[in-house]
PDB file of N, CA and C in Angstrom:
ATOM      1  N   UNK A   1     158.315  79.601 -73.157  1.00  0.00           N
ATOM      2  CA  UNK A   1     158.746  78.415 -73.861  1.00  0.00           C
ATOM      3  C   UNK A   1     158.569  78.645 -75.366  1.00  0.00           C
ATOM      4  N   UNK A   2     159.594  78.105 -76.284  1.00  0.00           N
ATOM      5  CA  UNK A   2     159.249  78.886 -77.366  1.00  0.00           C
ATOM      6  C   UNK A   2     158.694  77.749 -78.215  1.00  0.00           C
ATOM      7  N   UNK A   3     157.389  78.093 -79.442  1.00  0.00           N
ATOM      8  CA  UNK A   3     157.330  77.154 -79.970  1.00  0.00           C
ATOM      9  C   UNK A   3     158.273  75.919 -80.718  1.00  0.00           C
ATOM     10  N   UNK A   4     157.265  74.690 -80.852  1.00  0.00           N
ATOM     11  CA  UNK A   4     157.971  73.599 -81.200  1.00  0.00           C
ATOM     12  C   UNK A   4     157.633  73.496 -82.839  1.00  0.00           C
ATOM     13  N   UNK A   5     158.284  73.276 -83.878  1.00  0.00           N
ATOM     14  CA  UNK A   5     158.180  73.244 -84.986  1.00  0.00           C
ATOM     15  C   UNK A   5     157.302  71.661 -84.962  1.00  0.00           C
ATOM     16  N   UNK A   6     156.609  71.652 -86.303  1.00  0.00           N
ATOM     17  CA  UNK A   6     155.229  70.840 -86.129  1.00  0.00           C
ATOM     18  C   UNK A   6     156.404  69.351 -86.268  1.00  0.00           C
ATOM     19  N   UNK A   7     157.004  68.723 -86.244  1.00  0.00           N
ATOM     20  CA  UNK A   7     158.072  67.692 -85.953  1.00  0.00           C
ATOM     21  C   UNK A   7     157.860  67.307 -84.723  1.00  0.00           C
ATOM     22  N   UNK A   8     158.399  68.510 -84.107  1.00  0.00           N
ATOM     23  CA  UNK A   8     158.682  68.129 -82.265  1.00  0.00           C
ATOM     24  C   UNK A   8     157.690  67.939 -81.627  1.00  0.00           C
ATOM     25  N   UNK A   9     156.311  69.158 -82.059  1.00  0.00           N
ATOM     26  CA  UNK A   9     154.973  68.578 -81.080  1.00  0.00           C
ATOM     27  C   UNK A   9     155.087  67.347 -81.137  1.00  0.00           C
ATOM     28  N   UNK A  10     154.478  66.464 -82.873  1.00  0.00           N
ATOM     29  CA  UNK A  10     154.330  65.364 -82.999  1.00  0.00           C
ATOM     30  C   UNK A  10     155.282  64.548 -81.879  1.00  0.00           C
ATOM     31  N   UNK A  11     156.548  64.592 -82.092  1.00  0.00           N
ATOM     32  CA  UNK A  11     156.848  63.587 -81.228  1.00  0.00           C
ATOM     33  C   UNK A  11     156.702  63.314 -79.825  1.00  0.00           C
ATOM     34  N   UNK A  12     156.601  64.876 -79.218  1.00  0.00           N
ATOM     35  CA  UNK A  12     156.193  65.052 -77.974  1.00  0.00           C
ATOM     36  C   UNK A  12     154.605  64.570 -77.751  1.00  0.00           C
ATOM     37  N   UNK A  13     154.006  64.494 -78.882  1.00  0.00           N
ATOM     38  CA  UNK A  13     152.440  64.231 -78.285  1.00  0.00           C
ATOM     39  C   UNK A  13     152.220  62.633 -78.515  1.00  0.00           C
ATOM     40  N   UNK A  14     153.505  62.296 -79.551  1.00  0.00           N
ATOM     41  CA  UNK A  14     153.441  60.596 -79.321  1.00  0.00           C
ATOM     42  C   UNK A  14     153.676  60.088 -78.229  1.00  0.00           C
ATOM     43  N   UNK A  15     154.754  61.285 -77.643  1.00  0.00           N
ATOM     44  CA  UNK A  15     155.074  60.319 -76.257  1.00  0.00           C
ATOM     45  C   UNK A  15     154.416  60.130 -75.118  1.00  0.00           C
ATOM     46  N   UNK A  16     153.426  61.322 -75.005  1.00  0.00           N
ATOM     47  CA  UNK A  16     152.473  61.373 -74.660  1.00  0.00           C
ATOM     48  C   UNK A  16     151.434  60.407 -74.681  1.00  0.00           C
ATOM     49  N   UNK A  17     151.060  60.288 -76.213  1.00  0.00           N
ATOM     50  CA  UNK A  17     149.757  59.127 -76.376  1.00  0.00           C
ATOM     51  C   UNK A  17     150.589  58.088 -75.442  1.00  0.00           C
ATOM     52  N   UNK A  18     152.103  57.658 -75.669  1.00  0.00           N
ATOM     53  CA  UNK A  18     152.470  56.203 -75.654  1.00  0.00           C
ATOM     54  C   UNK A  18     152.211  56.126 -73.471  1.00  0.00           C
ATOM     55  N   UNK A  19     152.645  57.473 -73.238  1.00  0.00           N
ATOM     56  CA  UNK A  19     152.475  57.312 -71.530  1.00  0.00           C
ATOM     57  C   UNK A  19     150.930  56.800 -71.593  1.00  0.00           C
ATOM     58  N   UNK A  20     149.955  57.437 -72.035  1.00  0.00           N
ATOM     59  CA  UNK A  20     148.598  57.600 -71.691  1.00  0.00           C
ATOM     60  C   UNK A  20     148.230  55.616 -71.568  1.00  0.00           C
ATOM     61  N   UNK A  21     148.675  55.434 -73.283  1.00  0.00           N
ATOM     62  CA  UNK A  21     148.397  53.751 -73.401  1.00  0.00           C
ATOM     63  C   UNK A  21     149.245  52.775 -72.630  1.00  0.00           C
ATOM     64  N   UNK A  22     150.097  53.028 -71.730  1.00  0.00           N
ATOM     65  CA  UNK A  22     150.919  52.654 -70.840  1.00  0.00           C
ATOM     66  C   UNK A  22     149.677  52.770 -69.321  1.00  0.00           C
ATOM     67  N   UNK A  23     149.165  53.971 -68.924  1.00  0.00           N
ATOM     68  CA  UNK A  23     148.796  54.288 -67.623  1.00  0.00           C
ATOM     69  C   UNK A  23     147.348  53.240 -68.110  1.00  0.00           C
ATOM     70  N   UNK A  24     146.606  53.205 -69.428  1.00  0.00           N
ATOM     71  CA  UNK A  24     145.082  52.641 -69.356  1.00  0.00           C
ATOM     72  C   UNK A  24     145.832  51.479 -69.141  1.00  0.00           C
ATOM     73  N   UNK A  25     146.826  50.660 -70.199  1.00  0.00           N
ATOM     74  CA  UNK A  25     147.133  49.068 -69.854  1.00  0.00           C
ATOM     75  C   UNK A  25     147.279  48.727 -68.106  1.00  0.00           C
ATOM     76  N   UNK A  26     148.122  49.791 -67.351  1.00  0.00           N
ATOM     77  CA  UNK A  26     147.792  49.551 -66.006  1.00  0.00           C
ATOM     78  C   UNK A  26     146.971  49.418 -65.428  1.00  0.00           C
ATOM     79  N   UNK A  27     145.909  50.197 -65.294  1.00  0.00           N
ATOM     80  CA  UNK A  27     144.888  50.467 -64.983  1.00  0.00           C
ATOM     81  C   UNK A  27     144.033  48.655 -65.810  1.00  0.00           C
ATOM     82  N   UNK A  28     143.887  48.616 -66.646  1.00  0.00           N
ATOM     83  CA  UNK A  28     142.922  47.505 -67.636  1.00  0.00           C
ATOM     84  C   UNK A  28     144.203  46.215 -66.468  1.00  0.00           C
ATOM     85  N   UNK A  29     145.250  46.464 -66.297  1.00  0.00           N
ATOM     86  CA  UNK A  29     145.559  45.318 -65.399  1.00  0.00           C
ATOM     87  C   UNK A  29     145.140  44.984 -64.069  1.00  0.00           C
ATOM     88  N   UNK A  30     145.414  46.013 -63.250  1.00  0.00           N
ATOM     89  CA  UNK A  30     144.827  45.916 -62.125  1.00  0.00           C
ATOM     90  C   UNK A  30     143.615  45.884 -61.848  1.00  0.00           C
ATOM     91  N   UNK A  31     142.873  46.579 -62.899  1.00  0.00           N
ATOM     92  CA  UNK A  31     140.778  45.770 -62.332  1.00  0.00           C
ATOM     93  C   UNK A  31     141.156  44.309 -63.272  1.00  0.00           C
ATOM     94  N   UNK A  32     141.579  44.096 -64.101  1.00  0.00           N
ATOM     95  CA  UNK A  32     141.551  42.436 -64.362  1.00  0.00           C
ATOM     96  C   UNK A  32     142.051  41.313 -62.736  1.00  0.00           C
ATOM     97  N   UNK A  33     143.279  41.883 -61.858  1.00  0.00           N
ATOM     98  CA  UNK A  33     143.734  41.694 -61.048  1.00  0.00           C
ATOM     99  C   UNK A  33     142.589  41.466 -60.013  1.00  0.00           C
ATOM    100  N   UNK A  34     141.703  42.678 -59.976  1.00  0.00           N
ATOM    101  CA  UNK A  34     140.784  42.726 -58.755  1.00  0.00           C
ATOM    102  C   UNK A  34     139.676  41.641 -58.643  1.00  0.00           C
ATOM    103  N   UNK A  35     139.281  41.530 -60.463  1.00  0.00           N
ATOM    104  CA  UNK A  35     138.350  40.737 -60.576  1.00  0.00           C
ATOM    105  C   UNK A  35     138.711  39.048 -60.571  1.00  0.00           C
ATOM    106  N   UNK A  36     139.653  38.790 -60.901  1.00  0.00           N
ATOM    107  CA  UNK A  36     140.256  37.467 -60.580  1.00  0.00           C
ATOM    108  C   UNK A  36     140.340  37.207 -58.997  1.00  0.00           C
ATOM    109  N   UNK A  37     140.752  38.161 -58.543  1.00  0.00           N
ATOM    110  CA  UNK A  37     141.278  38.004 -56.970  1.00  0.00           C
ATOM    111  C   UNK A  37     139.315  37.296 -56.235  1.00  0.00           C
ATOM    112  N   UNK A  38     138.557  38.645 -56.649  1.00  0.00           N
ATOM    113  CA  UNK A  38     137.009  38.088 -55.982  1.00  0.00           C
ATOM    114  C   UNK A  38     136.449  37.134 -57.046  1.00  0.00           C
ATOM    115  N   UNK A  39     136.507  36.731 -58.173  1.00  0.00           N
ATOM    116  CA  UNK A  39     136.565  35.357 -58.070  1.00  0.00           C
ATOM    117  C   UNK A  39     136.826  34.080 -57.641  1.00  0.00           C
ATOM    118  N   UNK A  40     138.207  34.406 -56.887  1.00  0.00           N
ATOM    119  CA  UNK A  40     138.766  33.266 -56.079  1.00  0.00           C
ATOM    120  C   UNK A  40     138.482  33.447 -55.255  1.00  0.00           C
ATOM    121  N   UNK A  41     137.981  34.395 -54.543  1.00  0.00           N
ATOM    122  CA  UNK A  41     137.201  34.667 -53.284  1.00  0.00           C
ATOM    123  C   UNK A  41     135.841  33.867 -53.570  1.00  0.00           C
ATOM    124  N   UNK A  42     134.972  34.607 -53.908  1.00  0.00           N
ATOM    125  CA  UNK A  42     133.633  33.476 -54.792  1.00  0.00           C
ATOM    126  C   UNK A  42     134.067  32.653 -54.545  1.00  0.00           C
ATOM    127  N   UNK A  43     134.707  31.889 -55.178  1.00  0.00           N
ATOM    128  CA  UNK A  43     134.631  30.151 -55.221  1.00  0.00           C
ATOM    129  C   UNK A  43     135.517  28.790 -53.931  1.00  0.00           C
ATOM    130  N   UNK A  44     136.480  29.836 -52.993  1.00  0.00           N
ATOM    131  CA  UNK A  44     136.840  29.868 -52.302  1.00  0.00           C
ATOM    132  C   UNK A  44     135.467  29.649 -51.244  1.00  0.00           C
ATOM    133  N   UNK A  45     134.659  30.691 -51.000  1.00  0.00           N
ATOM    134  CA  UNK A  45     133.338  31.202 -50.203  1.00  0.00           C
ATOM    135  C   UNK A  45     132.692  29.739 -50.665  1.00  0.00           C
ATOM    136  N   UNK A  46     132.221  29.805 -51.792  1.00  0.00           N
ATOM    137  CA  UNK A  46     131.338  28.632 -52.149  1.00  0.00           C
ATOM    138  C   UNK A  46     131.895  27.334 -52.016  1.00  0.00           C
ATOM    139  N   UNK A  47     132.277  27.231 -52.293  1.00  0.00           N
ATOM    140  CA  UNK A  47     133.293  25.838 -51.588  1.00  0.00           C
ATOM    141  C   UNK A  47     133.016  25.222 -50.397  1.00  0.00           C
ATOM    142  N   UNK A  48     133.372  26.317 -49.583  1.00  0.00           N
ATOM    143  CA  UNK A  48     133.580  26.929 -47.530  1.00  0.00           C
ATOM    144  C   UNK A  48     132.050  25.731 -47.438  1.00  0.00           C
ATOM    145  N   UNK A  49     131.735  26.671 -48.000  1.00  0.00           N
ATOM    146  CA  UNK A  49     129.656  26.523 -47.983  1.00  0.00           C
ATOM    147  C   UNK A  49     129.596  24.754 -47.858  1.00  0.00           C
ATOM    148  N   UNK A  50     129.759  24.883 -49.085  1.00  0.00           N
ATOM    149  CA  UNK A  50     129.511  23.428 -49.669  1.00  0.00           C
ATOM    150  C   UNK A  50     130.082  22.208 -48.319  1.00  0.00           C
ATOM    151  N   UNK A  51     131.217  22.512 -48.722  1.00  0.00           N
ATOM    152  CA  UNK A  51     131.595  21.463 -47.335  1.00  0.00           C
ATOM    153  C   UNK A  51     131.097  21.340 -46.488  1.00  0.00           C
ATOM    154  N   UNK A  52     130.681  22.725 -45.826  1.00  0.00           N
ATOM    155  CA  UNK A  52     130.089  22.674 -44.698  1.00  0.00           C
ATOM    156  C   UNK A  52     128.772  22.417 -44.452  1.00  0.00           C
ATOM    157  N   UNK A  53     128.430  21.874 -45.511  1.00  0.00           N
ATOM    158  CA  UNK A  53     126.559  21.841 -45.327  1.00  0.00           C
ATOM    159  C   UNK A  53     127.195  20.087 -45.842  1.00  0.00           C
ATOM    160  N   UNK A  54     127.922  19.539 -46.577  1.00  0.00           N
ATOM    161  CA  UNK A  54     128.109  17.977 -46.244  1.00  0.00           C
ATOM    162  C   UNK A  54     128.346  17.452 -44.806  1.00  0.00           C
ATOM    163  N   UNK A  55     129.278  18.451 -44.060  1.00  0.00           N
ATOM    164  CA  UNK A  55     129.930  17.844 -43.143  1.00  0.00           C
ATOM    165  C   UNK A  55     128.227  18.334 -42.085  1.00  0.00           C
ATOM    166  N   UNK A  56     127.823  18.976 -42.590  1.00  0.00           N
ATOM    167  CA  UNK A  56     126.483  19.068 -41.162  1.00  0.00           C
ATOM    168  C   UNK A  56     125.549  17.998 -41.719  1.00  0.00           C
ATOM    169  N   UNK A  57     125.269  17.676 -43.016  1.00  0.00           N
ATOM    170  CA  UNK A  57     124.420  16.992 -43.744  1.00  0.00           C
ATOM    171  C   UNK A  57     124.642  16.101 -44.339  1.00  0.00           C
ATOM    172  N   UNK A  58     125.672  14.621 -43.480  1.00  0.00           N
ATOM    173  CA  UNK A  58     126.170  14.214 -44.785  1.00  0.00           C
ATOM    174  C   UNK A  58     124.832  12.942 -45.317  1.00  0.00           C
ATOM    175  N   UNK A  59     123.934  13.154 -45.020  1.00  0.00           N
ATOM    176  CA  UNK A  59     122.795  11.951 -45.965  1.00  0.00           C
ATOM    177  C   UNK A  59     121.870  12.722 -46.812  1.00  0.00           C
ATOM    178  N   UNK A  60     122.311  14.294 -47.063  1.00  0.00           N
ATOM    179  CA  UNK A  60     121.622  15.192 -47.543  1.00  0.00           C
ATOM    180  C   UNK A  60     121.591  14.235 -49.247  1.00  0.00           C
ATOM    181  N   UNK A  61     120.889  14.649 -50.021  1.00  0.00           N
ATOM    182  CA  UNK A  61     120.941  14.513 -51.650  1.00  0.00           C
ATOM    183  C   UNK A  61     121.974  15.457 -52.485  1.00  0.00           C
ATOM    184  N   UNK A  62     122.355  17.006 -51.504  1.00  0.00           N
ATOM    185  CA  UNK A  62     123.538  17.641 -52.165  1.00  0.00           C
ATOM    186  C   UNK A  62     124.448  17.168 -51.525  1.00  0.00           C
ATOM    187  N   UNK A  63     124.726  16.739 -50.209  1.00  0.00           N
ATOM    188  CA  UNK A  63     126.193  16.103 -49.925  1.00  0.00           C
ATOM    189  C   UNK A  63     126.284  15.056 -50.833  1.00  0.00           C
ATOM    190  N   UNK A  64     125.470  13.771 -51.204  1.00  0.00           N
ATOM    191  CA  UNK A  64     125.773  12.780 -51.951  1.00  0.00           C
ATOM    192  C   UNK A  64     126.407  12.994 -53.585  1.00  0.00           C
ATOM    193  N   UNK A  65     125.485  14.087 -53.839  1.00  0.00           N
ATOM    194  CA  UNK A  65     126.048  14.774 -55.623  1.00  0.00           C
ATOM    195  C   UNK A  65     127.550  15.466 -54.974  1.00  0.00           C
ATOM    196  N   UNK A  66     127.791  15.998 -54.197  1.00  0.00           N
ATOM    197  CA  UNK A  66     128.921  16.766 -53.860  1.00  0.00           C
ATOM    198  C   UNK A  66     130.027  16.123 -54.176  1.00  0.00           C
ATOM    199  N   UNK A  67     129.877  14.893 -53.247  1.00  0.00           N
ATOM    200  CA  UNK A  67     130.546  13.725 -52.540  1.00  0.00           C
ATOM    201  C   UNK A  67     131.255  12.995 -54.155  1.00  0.00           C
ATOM    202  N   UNK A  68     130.297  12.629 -54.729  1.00  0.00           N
ATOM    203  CA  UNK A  68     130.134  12.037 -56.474  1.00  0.00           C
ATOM    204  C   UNK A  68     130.831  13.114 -56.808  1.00  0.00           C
ATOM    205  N   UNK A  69     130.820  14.035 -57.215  1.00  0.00           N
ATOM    206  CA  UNK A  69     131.399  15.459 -58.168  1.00  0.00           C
ATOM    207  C   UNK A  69     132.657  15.009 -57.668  1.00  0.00           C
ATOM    208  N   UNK A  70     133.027  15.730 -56.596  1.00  0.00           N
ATOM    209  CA  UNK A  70     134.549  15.759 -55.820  1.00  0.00           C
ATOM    210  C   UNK A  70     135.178  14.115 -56.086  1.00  0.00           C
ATOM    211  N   UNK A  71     134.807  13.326 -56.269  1.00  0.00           N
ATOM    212  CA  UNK A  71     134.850  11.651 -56.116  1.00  0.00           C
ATOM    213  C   UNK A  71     135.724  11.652 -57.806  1.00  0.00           C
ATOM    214  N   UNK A  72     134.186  12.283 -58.475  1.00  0.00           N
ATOM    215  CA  UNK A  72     134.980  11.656 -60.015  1.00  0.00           C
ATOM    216  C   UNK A  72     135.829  12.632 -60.462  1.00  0.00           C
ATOM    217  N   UNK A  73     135.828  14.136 -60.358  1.00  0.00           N
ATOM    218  CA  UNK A  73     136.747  14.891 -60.983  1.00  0.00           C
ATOM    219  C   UNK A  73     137.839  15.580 -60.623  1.00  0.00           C
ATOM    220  N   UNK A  74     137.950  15.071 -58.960  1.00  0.00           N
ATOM    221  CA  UNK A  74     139.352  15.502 -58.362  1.00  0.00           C
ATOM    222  C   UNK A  74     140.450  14.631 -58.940  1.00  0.00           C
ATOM    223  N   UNK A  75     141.652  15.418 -59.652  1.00  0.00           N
ATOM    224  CA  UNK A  75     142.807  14.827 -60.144  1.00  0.00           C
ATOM    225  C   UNK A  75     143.518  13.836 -59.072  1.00  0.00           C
ATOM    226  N   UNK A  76     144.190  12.753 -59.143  1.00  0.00           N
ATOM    227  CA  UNK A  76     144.526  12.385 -58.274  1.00  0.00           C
ATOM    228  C   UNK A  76     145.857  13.022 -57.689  1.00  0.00           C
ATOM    229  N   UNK A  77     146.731  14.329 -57.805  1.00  0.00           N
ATOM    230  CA  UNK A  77     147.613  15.107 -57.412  1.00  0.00           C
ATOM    231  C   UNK A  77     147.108  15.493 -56.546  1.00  0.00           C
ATOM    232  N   UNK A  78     145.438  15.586 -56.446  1.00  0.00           N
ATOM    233  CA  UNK A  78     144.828  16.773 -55.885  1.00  0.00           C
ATOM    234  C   UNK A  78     144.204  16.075 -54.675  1.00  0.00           C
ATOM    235  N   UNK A  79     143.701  14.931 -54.785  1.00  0.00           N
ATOM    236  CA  UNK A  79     142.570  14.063 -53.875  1.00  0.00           C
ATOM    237  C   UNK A  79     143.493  13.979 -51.942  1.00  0.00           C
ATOM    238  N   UNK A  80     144.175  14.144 -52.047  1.00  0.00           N
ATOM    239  CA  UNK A  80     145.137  14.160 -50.802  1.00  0.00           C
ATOM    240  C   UNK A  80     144.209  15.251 -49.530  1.00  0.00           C
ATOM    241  N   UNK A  81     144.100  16.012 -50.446  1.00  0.00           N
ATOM    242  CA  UNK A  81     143.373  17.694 -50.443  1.00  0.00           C
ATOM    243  C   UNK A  81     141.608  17.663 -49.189  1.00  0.00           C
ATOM    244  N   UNK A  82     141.362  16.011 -49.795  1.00  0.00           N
ATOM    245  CA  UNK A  82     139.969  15.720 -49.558  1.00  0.00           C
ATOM    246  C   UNK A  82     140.166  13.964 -48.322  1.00  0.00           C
ATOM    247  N   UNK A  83     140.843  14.259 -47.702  1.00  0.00           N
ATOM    248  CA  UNK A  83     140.890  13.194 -46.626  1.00  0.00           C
ATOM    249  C   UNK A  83     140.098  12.086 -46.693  1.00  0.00           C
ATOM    250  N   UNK A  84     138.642  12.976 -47.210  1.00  0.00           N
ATOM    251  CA  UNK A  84     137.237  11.671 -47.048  1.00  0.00           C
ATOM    252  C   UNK A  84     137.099  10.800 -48.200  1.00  0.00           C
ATOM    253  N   UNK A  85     137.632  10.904 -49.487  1.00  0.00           N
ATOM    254  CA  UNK A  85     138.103  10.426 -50.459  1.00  0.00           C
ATOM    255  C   UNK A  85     138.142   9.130 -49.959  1.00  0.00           C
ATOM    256  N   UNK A  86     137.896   8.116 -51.125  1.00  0.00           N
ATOM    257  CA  UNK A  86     138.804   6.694 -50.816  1.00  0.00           C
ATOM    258  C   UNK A  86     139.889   7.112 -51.584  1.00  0.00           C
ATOM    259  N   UNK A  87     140.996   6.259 -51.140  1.00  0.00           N
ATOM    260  CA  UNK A  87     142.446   6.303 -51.841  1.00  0.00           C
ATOM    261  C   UNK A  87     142.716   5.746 -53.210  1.00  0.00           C
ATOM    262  N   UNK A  88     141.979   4.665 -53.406  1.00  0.00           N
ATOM    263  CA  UNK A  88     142.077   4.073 -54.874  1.00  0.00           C
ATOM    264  C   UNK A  88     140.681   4.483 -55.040  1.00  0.00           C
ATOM    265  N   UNK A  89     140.236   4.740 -56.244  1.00  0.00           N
ATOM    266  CA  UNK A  89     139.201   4.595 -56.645  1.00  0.00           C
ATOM    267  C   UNK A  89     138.840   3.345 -57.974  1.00  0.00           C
ATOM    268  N   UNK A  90     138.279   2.979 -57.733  1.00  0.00           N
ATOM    269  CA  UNK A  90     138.278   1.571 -58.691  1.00  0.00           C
ATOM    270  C   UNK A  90     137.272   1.807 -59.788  1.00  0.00           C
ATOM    271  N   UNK A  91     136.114   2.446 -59.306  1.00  0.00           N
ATOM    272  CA  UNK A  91     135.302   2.938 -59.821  1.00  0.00           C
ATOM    273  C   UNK A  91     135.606   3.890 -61.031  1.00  0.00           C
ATOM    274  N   UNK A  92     135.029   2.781 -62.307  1.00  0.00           N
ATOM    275  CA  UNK A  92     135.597   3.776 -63.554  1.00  0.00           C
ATOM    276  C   UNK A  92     134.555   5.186 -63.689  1.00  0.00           C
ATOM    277  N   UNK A  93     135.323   6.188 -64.067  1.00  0.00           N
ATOM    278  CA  UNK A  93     134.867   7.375 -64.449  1.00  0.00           C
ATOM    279  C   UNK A  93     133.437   7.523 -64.887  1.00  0.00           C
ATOM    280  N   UNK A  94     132.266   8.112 -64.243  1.00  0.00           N
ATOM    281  CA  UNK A  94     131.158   8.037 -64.785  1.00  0.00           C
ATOM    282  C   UNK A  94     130.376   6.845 -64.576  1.00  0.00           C
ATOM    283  N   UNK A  95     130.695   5.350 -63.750  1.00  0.00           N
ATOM    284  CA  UNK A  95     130.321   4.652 -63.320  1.00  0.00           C
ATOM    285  C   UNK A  95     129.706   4.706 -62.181  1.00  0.00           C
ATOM    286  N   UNK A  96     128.198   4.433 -61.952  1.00  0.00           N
ATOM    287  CA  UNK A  96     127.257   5.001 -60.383  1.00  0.00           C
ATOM    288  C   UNK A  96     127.899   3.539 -59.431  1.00  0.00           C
ATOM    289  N   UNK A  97     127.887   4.273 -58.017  1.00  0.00           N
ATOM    290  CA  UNK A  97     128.672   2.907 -57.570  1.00  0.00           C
ATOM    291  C   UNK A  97     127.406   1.738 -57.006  1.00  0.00           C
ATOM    292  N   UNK A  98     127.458   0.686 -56.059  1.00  0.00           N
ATOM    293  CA  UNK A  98     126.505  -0.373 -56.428  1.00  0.00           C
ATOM    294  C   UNK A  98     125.256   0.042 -56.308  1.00  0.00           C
ATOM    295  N   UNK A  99     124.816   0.715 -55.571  1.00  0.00           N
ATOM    296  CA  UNK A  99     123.350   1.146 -55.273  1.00  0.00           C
ATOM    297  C   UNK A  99     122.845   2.440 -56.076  1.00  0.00           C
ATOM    298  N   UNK A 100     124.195   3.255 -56.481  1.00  0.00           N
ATOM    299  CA  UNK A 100     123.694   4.258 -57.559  1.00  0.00           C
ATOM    300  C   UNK A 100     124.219   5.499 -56.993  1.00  0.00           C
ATOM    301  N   UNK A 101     124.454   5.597 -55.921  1.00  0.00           N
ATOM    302  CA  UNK A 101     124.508   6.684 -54.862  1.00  0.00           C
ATOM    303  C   UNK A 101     125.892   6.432 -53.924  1.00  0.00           C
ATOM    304  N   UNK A 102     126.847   6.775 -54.001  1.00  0.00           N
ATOM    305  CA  UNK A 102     127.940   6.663 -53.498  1.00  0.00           C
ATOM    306  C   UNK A 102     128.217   6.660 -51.519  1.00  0.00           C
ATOM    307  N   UNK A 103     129.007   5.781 -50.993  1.00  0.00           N
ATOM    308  CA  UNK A 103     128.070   6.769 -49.077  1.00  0.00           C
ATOM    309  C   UNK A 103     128.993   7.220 -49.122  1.00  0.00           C
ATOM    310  N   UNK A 104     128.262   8.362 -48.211  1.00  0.00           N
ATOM    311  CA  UNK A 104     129.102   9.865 -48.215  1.00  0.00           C
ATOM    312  C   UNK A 104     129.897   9.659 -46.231  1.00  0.00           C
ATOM    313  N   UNK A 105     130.737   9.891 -46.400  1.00  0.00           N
ATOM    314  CA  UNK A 105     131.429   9.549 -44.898  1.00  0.00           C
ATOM    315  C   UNK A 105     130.242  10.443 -43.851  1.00  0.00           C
ATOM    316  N   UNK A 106     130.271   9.797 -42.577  1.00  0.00           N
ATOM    317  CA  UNK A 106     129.829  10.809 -41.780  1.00  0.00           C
ATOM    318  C   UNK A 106     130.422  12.396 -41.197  1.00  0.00           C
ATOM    319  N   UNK A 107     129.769  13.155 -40.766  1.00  0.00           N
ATOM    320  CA  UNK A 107     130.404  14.198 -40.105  1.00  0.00           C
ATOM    321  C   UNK A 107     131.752  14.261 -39.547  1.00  0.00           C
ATOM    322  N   UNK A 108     131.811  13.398 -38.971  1.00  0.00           N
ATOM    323  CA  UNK A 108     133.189  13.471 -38.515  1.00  0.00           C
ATOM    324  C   UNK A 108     134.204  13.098 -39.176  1.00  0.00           C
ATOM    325  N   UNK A 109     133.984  12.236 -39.750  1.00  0.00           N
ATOM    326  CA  UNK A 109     135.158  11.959 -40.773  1.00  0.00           C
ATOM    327  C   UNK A 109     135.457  13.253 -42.071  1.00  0.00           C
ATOM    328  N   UNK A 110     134.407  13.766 -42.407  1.00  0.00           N
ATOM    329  CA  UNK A 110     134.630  15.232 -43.172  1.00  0.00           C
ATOM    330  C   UNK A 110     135.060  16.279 -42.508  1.00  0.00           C
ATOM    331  N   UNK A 111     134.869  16.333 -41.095  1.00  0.00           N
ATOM    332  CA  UNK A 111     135.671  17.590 -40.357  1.00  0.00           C
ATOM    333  C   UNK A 111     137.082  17.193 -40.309  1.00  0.00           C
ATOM    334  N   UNK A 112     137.396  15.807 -39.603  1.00  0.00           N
ATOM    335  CA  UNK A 112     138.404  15.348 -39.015  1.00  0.00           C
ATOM    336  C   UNK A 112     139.297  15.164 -40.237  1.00  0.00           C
ATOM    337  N   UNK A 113     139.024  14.897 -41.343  1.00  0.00           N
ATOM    338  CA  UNK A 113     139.654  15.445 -43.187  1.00  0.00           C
ATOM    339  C   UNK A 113     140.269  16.314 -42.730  1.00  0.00           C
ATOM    340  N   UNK A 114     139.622  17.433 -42.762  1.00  0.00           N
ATOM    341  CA  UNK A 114     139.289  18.708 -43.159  1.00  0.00           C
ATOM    342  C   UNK A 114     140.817  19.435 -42.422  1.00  0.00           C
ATOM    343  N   UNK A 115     139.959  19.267 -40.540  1.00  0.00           N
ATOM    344  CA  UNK A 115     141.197  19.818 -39.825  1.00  0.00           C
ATOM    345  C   UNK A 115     142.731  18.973 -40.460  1.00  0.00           C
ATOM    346  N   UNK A 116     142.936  17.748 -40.654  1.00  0.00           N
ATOM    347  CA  UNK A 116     144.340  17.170 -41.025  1.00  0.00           C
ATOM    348  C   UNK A 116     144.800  17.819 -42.320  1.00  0.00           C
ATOM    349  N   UNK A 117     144.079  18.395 -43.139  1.00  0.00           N
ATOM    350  CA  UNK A 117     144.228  18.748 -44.673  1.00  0.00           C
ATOM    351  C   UNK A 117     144.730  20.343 -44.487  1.00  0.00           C
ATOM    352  N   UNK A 118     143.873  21.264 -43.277  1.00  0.00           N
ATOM    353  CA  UNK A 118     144.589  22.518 -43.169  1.00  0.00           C
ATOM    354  C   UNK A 118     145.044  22.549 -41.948  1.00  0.00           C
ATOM    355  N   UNK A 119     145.735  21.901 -41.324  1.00  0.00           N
ATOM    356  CA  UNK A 119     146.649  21.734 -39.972  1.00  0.00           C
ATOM    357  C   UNK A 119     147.888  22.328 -39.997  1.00  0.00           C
ATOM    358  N   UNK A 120     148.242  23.468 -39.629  1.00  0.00           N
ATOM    359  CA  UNK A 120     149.430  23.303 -40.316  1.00  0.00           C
ATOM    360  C   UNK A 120     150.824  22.990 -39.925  1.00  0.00           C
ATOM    361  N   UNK A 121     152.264  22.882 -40.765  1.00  0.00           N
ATOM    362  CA  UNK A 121     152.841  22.077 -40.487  1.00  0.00           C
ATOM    363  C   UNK A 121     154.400  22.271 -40.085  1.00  0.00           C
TER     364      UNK A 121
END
C-alpha cells in the first residue's frame, strides 16, 4: 500500500476518530438503556412489595401512609389504575381526613382492585 501524503492520513484518521465517537455514543447509549430498564424494574419490584404487604396488612401504619401517598398524589388519569381509590376525592390536597388517618380498604378489596386493574382484556 503506498504511502498517504500527510492530507490523506489526516482525513483517514478523522474518519476514524468520527467511527470510534460514533461506536462510544453507542455503547454510552445502551448502558444508559440498561440502567433505565433496572430501574423500572426496581420500582416496578418495589411497588409489587408495597401492595402486597397493604393487601396482607391493610391496618398496618405503612399500608395507611401508602394508602395516603397513593390517595393524594395519584393524577386523576391515573387513579383508575388503583380500584381501592375513592372516585371523587373531596379531600383537599394535604388535608388529614376526619380522624387523621385515612381507612385503608380491606384485603380483599385491594386484591379484588388489583386482579380487575390487570385482567386482561
Amino acid at each position: 500500500m503506498p504511502r498517504l501524503n500527510p492530507a490523506d492520513r489526516m482525513t483517514v484518521l478523522l474518519r476514524k476518530q468520527e467511527q470510534i465517537a460514533n461506536q462510544l455514543k453507542q455503547l454510552k447509549s445502551r448502558e444508559k438503556d440498561t440502567e433505565r430498564k433496572a430501574d423500572t424494574r426496581r420500582k416496578v419490584i418495589a411497588g409489587a412489595l408495597a401492595l402486597e404487604h397493604m393487601e396482607r396488612h391493610p391496618g398496618s401504619e405503612f399500608s395507611k401512609v401508602l394508602f395516603s401517598l397513593i390517595n393524594e398524589f395519584v393524577e386523576p388519569r391515573s387513579r383508575h389504575l388503583f380500584a381501592f381509590l375513592p372516585k371523587g376525592d373531596s379531600t383537599p390536597a394535604g388535608a388529614p381526613a376526619d380522624d387523621g388517618a385515612p381507612a385503608v380498604p380491606g384485603a380483599p378489596s385491594i386484591a379484588a382492585a388489583a386482579r380487575a386493574t390487570t385482567a386482561p382484556r
